[in-house]
Protein backbone atom coordinates (compact mmCIF):
# COMPACT_ATOMS: atom_id res chain seq x y z
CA UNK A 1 18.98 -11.93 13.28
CA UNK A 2 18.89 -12.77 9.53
CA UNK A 3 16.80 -11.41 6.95
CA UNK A 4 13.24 -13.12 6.06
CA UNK A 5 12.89 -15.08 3.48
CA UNK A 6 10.24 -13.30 0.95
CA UNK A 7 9.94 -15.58 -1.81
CA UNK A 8 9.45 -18.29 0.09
CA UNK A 9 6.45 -16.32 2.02
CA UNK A 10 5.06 -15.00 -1.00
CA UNK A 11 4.73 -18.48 -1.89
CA UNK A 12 3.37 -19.86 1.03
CA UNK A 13 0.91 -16.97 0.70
CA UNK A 14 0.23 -17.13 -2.86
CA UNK A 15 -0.58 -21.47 -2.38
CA UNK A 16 -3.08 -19.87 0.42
CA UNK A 17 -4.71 -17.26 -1.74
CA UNK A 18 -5.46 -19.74 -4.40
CA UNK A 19 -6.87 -22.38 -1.24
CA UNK A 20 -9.38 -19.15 -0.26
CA UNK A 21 -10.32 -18.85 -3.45
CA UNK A 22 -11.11 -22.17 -4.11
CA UNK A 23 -12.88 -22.79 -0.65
CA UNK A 24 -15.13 -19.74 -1.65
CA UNK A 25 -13.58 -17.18 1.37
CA UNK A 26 -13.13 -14.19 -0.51
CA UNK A 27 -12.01 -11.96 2.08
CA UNK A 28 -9.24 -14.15 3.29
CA UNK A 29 -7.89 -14.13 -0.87
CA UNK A 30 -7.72 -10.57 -0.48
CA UNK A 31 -5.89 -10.71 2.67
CA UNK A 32 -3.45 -13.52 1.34
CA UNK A 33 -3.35 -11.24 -2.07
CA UNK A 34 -2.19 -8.54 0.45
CA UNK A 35 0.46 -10.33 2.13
CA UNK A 36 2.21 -11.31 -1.57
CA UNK A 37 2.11 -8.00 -2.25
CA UNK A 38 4.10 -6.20 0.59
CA UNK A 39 6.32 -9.68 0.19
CA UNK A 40 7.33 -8.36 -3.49
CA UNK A 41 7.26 -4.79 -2.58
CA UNK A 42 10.17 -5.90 -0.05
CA UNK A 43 11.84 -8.08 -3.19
CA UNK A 44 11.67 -4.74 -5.57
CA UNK A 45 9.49 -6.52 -7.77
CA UNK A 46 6.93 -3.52 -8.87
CA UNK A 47 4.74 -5.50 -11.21
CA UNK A 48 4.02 -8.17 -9.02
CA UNK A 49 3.37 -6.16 -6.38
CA UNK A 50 0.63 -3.95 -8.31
CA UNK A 51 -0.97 -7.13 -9.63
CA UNK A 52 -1.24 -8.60 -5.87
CA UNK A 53 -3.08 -5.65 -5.19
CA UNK A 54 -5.44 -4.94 -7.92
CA UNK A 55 -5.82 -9.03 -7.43
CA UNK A 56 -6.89 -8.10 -3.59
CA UNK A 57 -8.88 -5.58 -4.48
CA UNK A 58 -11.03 -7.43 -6.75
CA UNK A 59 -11.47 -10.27 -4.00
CA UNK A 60 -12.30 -7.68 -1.53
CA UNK A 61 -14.94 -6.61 -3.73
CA UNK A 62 -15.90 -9.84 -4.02
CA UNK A 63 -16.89 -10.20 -0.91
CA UNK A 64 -18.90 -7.26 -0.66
CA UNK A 65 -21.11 -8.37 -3.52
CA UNK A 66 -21.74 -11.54 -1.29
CA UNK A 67 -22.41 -9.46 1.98
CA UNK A 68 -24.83 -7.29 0.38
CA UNK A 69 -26.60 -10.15 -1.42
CA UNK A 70 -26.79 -12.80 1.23
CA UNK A 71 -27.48 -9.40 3.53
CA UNK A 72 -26.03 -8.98 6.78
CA UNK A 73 -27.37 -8.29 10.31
CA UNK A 74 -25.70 -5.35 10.48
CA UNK A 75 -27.22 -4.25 6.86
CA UNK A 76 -30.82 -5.51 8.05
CA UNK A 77 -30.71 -3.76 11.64
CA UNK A 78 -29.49 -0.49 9.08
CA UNK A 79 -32.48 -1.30 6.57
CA UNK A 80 -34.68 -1.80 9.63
CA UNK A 81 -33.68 1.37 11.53
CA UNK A 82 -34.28 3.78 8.23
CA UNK A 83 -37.60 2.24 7.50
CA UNK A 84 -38.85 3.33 11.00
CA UNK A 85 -37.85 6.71 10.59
């Protein structure tokens, strides 16, 4: 069995990233962001790797800014079930 390719994927999952991020899905950057990251981890690229994830980071914080302000059910059953106590 020969050896993956990892430039080539952290391509493909760096043109990805960029197609979350422009379709507005956040989470799915960070994930992508993720992926490019253990890609150059495998390449010994250390640089690239720490700015994949402080990139995924910020997109997975992203999307935590837009599930608390568009609210979730899960949020509004919590909200509901504290203002009954």
């Amino acid at each position: 069995m020969r050896k993956p390719n990892y430039g080539e994927a952290a391509l493909d999952f760096a043109q990805l990233k960029a197609q979350m991020r422009r379709d507005k899905f956040p989470q799915y950057a960070a994930f992508c962001a993720l992926a490019v990251a253990r890609c150059e981890q495998a390449l010994g690229r250390t640089n690239q790797e720490v700015a994949q994830y402080t990139d995924a980071g910020w997109w997975a914080a992203c999307t935590l800014c837009v599930v608390l302000a568009q609210g979730s059910p899960a949020l509004a059953w919590r909200r509901a079930s504290v203002a009954v106590r």
